[in-house]
PDB file of N, CA and C in Angstrom:
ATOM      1  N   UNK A   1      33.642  51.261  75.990  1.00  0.00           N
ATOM      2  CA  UNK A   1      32.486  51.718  75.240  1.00  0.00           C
ATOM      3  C   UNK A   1      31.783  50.505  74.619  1.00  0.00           C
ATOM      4  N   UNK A   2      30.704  50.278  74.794  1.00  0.00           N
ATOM      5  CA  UNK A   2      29.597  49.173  73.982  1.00  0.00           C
ATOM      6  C   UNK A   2      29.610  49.334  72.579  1.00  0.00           C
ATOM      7  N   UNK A   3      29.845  48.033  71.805  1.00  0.00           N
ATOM      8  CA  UNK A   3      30.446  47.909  70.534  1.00  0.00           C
ATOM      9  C   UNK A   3      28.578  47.674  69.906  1.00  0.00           C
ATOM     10  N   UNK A   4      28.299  47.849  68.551  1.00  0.00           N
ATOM     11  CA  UNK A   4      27.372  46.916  67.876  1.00  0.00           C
ATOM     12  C   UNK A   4      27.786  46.385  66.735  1.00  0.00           C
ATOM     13  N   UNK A   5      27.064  45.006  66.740  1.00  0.00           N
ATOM     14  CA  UNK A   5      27.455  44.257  65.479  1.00  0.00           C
ATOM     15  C   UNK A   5      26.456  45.130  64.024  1.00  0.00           C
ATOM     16  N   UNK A   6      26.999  45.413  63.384  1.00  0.00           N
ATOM     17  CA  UNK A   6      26.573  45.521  62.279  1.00  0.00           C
ATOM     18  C   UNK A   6      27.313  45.500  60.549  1.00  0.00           C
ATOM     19  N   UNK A   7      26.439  45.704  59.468  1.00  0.00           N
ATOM     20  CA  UNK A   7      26.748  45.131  57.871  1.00  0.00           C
ATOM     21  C   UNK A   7      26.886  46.724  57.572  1.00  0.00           C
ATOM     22  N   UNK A   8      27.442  46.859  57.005  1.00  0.00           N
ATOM     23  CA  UNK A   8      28.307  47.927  55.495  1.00  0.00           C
ATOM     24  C   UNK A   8      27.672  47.445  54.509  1.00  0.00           C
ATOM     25  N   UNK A   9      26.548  47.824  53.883  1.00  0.00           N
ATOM     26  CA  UNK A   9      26.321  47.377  52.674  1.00  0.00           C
ATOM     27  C   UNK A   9      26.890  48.451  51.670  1.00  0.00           C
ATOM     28  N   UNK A  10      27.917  48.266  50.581  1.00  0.00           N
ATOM     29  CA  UNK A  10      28.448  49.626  49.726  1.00  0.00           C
ATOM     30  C   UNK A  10      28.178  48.833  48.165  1.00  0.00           C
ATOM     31  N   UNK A  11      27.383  50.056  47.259  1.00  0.00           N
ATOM     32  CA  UNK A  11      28.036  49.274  45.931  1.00  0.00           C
ATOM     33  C   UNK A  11      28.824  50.970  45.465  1.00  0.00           C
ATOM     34  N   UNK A  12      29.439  50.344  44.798  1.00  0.00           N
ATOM     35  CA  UNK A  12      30.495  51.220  44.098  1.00  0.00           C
ATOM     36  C   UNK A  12      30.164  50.954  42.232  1.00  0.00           C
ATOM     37  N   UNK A  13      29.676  52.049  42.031  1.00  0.00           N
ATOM     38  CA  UNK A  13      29.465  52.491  40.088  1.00  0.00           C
ATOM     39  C   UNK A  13      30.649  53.271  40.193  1.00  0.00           C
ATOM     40  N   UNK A  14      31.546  54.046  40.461  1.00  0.00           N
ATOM     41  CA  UNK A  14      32.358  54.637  39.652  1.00  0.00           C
ATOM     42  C   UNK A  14      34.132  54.249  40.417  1.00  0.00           C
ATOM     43  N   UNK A  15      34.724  53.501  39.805  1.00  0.00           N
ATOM     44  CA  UNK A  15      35.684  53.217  40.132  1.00  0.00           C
ATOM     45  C   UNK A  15      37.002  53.880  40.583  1.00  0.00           C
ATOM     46  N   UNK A  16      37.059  55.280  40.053  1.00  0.00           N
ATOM     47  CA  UNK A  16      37.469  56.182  40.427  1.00  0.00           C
ATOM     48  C   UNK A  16      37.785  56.385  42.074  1.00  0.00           C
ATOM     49  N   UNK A  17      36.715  55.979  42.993  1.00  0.00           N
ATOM     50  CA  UNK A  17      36.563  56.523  44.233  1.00  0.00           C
ATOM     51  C   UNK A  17      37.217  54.908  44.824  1.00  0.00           C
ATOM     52  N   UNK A  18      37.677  54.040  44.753  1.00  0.00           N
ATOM     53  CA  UNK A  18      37.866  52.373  45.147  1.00  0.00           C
ATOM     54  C   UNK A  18      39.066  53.308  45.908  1.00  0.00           C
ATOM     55  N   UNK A  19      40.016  54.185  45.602  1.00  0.00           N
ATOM     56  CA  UNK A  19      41.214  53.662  46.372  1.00  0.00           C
ATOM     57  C   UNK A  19      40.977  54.633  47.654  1.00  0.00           C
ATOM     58  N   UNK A  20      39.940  55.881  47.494  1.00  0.00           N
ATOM     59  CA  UNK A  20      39.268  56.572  48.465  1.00  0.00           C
ATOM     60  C   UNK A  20      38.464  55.715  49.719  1.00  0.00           C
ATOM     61  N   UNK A  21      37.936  54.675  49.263  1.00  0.00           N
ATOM     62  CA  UNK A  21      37.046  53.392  49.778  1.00  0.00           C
ATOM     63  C   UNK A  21      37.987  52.669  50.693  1.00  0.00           C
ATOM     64  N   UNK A  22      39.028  51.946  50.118  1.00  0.00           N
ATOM     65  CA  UNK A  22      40.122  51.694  50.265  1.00  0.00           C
ATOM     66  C   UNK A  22      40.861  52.072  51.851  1.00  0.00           C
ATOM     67  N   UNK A  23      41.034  53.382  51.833  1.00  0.00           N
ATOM     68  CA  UNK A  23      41.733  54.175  52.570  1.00  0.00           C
ATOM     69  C   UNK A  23      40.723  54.635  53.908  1.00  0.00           C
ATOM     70  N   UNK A  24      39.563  54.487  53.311  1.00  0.00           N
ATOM     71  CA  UNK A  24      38.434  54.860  54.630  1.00  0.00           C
ATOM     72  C   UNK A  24      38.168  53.338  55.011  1.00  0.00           C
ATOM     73  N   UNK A  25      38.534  52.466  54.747  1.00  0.00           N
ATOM     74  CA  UNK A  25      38.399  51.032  55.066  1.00  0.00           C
ATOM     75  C   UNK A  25      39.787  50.752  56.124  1.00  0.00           C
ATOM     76  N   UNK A  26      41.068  51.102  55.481  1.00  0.00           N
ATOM     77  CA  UNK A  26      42.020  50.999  56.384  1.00  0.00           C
ATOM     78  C   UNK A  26      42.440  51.481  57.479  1.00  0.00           C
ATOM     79  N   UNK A  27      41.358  52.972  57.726  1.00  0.00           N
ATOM     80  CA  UNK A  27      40.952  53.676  58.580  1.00  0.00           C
ATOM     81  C   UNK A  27      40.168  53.174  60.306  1.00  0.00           C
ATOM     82  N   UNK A  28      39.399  52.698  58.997  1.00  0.00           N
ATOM     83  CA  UNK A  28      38.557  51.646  60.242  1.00  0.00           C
ATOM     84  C   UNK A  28      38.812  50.534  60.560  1.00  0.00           C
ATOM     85  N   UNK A  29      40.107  50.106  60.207  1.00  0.00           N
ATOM     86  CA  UNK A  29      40.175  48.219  60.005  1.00  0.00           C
ATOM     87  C   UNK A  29      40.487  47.972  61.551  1.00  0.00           C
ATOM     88  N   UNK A  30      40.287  48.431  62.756  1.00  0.00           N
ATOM     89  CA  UNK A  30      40.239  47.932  64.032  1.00  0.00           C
ATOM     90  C   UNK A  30      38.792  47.157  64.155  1.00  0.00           C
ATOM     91  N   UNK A  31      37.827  48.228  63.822  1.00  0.00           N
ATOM     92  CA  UNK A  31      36.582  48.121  63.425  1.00  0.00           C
ATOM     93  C   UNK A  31      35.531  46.665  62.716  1.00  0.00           C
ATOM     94  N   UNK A  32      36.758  46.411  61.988  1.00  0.00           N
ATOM     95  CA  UNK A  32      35.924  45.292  61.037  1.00  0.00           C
ATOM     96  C   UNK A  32      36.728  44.410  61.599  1.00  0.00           C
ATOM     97  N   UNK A  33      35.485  43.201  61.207  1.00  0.00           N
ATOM     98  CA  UNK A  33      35.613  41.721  61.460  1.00  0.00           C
ATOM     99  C   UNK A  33      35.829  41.318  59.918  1.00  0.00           C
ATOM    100  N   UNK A  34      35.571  41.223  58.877  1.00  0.00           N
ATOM    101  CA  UNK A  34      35.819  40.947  57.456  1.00  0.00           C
ATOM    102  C   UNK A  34      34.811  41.554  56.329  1.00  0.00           C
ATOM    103  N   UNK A  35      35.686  41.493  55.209  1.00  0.00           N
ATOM    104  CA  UNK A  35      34.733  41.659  54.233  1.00  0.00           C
ATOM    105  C   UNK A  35      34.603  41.081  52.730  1.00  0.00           C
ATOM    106  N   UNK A  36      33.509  41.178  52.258  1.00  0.00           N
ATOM    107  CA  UNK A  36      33.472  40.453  50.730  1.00  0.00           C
ATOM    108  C   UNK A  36      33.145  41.383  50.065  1.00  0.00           C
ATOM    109  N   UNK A  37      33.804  41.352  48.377  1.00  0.00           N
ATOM    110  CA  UNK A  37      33.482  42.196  47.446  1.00  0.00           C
ATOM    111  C   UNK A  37      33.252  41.249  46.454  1.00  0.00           C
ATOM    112  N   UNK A  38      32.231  41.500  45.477  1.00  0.00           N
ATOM    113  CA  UNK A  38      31.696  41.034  44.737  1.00  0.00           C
ATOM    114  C   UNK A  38      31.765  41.578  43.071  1.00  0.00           C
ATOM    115  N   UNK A  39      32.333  41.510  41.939  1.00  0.00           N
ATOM    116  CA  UNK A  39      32.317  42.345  41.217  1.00  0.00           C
ATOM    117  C   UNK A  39      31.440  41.906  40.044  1.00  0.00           C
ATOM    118  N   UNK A  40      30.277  42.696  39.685  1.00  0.00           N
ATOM    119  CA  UNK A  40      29.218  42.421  38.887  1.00  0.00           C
ATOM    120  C   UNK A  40      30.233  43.069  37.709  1.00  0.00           C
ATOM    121  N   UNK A  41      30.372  42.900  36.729  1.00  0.00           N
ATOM    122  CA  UNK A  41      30.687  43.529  35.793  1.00  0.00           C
ATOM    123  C   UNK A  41      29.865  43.662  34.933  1.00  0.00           C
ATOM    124  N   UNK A  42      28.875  43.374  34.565  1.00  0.00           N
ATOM    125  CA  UNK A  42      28.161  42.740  33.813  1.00  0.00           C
ATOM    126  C   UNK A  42      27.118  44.278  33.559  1.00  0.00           C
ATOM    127  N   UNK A  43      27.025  44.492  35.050  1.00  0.00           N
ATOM    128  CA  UNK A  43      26.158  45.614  35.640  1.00  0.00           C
ATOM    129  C   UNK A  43      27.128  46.996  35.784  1.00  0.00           C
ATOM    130  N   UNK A  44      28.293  46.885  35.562  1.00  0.00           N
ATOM    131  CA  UNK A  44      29.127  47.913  36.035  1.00  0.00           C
ATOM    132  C   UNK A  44      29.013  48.325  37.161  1.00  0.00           C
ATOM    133  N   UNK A  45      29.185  47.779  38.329  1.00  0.00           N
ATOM    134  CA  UNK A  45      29.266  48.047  39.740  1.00  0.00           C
ATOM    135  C   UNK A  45      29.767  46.873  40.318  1.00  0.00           C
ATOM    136  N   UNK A  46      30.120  46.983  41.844  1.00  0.00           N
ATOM    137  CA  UNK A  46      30.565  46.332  43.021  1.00  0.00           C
ATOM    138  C   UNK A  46      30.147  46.498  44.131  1.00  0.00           C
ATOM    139  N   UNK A  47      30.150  45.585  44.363  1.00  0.00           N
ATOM    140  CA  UNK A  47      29.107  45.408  45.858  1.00  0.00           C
ATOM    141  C   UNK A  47      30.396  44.471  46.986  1.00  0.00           C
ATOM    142  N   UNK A  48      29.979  45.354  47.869  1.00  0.00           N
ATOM    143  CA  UNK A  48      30.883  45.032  48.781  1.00  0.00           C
ATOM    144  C   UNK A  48      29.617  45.116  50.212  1.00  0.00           C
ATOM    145  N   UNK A  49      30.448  44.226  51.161  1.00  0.00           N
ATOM    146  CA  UNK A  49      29.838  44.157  52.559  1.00  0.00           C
ATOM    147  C   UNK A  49      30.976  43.911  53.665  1.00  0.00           C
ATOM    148  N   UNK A  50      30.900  44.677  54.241  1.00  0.00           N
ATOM    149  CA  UNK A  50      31.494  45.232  55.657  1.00  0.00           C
ATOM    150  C   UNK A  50      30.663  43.828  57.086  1.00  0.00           C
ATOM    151  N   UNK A  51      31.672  43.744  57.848  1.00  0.00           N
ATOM    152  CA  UNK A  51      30.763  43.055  59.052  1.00  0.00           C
ATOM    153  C   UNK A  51      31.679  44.193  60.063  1.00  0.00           C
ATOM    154  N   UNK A  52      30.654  44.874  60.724  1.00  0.00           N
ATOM    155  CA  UNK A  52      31.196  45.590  61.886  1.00  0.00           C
ATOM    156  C   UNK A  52      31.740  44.939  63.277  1.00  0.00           C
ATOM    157  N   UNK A  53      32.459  45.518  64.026  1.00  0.00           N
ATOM    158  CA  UNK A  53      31.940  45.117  65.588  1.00  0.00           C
ATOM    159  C   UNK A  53      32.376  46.874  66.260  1.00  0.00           C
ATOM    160  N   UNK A  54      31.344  47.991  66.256  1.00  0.00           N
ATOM    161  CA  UNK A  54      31.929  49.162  66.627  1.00  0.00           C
ATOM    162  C   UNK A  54      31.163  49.851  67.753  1.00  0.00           C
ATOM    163  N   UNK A  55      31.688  50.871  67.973  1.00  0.00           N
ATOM    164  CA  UNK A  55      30.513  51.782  68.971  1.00  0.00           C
ATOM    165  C   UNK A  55      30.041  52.002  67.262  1.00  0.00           C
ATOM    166  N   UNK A  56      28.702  52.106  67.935  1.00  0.00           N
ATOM    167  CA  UNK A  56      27.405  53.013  67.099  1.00  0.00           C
ATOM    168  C   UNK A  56      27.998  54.051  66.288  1.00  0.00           C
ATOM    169  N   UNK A  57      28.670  55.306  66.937  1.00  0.00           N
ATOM    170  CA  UNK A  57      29.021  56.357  66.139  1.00  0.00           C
ATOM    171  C   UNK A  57      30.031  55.971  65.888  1.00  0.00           C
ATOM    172  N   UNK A  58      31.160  54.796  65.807  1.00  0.00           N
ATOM    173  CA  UNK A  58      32.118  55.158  64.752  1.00  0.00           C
ATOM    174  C   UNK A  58      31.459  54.475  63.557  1.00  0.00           C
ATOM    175  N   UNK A  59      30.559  53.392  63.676  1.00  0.00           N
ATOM    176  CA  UNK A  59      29.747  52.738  62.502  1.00  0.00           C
ATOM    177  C   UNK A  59      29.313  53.673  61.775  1.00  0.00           C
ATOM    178  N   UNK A  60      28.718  54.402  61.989  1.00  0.00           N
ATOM    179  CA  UNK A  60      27.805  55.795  61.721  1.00  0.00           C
ATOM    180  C   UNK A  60      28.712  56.802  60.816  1.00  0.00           C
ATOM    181  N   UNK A  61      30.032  56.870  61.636  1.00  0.00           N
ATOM    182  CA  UNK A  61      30.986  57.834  60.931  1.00  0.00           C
ATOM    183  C   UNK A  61      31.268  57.636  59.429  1.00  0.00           C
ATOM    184  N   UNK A  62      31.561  55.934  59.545  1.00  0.00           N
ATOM    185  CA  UNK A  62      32.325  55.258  58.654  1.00  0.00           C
ATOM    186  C   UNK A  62      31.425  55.209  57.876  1.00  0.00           C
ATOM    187  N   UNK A  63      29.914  54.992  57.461  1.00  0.00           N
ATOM    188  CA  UNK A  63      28.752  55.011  56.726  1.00  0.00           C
ATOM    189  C   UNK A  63      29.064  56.203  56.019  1.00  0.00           C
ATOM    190  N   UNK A  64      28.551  57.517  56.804  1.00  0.00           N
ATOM    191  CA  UNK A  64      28.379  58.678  56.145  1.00  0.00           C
ATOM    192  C   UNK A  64      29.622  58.790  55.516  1.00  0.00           C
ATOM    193  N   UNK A  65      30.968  58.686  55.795  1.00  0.00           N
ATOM    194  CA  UNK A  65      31.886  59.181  54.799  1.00  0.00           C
ATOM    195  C   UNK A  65      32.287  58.212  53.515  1.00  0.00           C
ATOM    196  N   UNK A  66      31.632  57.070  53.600  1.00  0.00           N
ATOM    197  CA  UNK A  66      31.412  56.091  52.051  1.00  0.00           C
ATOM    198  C   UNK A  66      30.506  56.510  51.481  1.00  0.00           C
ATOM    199  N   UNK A  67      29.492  56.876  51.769  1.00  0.00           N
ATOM    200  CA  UNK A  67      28.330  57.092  51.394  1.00  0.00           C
ATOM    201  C   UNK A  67      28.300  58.652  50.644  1.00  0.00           C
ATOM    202  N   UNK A  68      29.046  59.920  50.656  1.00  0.00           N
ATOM    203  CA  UNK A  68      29.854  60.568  50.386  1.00  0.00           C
ATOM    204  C   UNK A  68      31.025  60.554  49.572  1.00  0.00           C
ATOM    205  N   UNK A  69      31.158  59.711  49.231  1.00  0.00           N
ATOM    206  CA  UNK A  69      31.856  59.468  47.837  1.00  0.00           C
ATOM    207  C   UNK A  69      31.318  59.191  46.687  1.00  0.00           C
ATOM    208  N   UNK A  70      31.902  60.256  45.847  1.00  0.00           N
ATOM    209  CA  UNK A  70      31.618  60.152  44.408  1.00  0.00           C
ATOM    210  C   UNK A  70      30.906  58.629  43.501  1.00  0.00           C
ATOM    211  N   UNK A  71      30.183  58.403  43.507  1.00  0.00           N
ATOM    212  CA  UNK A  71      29.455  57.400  42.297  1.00  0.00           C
ATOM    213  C   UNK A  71      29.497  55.948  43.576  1.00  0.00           C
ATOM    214  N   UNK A  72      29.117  56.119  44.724  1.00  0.00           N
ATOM    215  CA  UNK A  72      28.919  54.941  46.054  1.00  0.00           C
ATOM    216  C   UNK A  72      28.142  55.411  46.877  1.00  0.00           C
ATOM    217  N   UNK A  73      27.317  54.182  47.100  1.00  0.00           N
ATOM    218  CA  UNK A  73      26.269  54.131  47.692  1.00  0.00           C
ATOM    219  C   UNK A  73      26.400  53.286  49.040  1.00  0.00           C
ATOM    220  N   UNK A  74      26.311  53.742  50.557  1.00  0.00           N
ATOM    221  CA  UNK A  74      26.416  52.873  51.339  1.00  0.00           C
ATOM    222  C   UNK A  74      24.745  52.950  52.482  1.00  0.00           C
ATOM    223  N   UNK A  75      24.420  51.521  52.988  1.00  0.00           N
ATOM    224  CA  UNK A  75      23.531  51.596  54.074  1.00  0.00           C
ATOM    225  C   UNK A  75      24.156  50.731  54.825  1.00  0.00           C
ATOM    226  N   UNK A  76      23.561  51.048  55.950  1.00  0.00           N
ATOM    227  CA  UNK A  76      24.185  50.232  57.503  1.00  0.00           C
ATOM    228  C   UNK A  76      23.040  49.389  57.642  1.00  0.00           C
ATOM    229  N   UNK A  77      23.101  48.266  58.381  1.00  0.00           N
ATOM    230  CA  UNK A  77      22.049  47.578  59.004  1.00  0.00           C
ATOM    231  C   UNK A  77      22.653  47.359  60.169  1.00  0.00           C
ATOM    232  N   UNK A  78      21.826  47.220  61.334  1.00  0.00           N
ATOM    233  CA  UNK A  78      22.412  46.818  62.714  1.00  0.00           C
ATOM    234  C   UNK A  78      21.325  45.545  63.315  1.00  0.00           C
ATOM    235  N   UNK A  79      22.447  44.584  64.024  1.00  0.00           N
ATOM    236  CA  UNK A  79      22.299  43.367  64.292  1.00  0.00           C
ATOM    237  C   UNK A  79      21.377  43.784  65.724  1.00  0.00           C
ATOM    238  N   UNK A  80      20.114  43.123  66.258  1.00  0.00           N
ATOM    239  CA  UNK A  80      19.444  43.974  67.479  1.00  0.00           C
ATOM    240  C   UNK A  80      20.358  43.540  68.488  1.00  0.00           C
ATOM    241  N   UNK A  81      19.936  44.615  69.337  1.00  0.00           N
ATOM    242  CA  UNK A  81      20.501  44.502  70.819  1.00  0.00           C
ATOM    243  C   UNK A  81      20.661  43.340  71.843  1.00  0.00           C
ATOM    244  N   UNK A  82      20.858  42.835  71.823  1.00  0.00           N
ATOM    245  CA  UNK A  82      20.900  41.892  73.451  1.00  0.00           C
ATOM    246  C   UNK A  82      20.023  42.400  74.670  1.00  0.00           C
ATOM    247  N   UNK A  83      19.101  41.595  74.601  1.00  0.00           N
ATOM    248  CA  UNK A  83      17.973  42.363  75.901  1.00  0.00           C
ATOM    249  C   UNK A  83      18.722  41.541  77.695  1.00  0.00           C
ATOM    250  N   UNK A  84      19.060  42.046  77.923  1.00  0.00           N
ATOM    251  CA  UNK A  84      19.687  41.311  79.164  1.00  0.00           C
ATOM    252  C   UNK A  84      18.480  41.112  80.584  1.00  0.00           C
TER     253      UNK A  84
END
């Protein structure tokens, strides 16, 4: 199946949901190439970024069910295609 590169952008306001995050991260960890978390405290949130390498719909999957958690916010960006 044809993989795409793409970013996980997530911030997380309610800390509560991290070990939910967590667990949908370890889910996908075939999926990922790495990630950074960033913790603003300052702002009360965390920002985290995902680097994909997936099919489309498991990227997609993994979006909507972060994005679906309590007090987190996720968007995808995708790296363009390769025009061959």
């Amino acid at each position: 199946m044809e993989t795409r590169i793409a970013v996980l952008a997530i911030i997380v306001r309610d800390t509560g949901s991290v070990s939910a995050l967590n667990a949908l991260l370890h889910e996908y960890e075939d999926c990922i190439l790495g990630r950074m978390g960033i913790p603003c405290r300052e702002r009360g949130v965390r920002i985290i970024s995902v680097a994909l390498d997936a099919p489309a719909n498991a990227v997609s999957a993994l979006s909507g069910k972060v994005g679906r958690l309590e007090g987190v916010t996720a968007k995808t960006v995708y790296a363009p295609e390769n025009k061959a």
